[in-house]
Protein backbone atom coordinates (compact mmCIF):
# COMPACT_ATOMS: atom_id res chain seq x y z
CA UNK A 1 0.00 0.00 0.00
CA UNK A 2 0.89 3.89 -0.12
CA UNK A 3 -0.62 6.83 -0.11
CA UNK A 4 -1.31 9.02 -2.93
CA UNK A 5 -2.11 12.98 -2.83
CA UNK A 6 -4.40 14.95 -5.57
CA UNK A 7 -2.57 17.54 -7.11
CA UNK A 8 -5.70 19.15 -7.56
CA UNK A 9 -7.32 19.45 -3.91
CA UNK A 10 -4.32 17.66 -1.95
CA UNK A 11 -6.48 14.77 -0.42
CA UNK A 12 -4.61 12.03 0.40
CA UNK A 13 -6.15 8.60 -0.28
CA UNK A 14 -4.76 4.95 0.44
CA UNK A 15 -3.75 3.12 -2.87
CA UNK A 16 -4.11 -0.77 -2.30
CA UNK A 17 -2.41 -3.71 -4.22
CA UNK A 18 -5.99 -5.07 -5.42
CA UNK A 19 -6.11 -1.01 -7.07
CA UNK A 20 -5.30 -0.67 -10.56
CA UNK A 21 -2.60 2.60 -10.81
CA UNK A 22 -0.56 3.58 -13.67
CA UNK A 23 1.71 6.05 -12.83
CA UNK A 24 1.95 8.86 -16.08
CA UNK A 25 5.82 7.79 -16.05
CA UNK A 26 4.66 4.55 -17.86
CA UNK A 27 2.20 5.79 -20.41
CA UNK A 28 3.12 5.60 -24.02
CA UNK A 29 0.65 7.13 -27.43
CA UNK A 30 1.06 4.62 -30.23
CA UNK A 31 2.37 5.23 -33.37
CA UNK A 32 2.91 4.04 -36.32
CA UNK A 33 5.85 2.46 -35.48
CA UNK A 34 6.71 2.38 -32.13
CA UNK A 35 5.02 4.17 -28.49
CA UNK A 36 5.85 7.29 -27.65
CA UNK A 37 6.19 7.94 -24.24
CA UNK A 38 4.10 10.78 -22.22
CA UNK A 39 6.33 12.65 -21.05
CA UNK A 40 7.96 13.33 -24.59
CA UNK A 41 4.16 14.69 -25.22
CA UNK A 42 4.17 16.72 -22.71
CA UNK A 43 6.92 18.66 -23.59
CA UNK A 44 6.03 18.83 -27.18
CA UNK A 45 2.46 20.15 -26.25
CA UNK A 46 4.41 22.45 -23.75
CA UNK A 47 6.74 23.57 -26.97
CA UNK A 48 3.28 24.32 -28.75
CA UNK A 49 1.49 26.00 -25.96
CA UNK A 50 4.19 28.11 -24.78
CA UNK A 51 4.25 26.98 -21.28
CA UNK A 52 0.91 27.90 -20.93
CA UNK A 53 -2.37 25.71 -20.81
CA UNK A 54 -4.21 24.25 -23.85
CA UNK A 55 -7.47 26.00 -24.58
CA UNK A 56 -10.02 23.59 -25.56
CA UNK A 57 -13.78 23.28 -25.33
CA UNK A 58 -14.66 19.90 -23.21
CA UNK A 59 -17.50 19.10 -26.58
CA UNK A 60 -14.97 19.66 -28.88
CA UNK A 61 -15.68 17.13 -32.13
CA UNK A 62 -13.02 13.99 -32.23
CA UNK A 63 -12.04 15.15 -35.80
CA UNK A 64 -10.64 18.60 -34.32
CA UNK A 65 -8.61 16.51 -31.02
CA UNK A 66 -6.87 14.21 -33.62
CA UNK A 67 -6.02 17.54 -36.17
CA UNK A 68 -4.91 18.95 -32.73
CA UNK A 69 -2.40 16.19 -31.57
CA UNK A 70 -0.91 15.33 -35.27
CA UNK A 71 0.26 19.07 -34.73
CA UNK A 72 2.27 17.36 -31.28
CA UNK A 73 2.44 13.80 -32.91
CA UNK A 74 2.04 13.09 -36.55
CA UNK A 75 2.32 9.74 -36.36
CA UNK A 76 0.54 8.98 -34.29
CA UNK A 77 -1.45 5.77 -34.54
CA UNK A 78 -5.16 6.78 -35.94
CA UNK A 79 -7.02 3.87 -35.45
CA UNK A 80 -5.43 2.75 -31.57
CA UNK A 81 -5.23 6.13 -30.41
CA UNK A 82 -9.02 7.36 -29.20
CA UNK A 83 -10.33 10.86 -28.73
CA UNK A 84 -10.93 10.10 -25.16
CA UNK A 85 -7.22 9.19 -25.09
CA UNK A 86 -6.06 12.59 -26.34
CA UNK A 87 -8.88 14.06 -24.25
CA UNK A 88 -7.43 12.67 -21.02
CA UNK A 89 -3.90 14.04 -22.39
CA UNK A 90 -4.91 17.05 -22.50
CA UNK A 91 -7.12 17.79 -19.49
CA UNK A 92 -3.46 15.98 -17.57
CA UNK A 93 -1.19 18.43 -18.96
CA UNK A 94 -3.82 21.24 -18.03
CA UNK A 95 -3.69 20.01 -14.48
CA UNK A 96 0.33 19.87 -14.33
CA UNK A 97 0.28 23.31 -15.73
CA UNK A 98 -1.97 24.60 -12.68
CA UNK A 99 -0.24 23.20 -10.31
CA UNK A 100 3.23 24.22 -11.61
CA UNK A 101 4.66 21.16 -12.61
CA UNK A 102 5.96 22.42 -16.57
CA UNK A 103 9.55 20.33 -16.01
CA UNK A 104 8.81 16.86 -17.77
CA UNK A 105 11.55 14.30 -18.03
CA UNK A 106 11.89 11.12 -18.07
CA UNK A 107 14.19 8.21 -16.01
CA UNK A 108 16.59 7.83 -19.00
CA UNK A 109 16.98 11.82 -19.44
CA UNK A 110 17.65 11.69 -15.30
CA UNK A 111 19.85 9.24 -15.50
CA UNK A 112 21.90 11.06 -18.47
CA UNK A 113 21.83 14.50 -16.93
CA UNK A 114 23.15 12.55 -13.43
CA UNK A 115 26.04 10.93 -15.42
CA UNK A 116 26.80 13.83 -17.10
CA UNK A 117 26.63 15.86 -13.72
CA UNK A 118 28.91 12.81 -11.86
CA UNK A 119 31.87 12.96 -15.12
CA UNK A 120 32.00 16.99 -14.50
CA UNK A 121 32.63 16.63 -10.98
């Protein structure tokens, strides 16, 4: 078990081993050929945005979320990818962006800036 906080109201809630949790650190988009991972998204919706958050309509059509991420992703993977999927990409990077969390990067960049940081020293 351990205990997880809500970035948005900062409720802490028990997190069981019979709970299904993915942390973001382990979601990939498909493409067409490989996955993508999240955090790679992030910044490239952050590169896009300017820092700031994305400005979308919560009824907005599916054809106008998949023109908006092939701006992000262009190959991304049509027919495995769902608007609900791009949706839920969206509305996380919104929430990072309140809550001041705009740094993404992932365990291999870590671990190359801490090499890099170890062979200067």
């Amino acid at each position: 078990m351990f205990i997880a906080e809500s970035l948005i109201d900062k409720k802490r809630i028990p997190v069981y081993a019979k709970d299904k949790v993915v942390s973001l650190g382990d979601i990939a988009i498909y493409t067409k050929d490989e996955e993508t991972p999240l955090v790679g998204i992030l910044n490239k919706i952050k590169e896009k945005e300017n820092g700031e958050k994305i400005n979308f309509n919560p009824t907005i059509k599916p054809d106008e979320l998949r023109n908006y991420f092939a701006e992000i992703l262009p190959e991304f993977d049509r027919e495995r990818v769902y608007p609900s999927d791009i949706k839920k990409i969206m509305g996380w990077y919104n929430i990072l962006t309140d809550v001041g969390i705009t740094e993404y990067e992932d365990d291999e960049e870590k671990d190359i800036t801490k090499e890099e940081s170890e062979t200067k020293e």
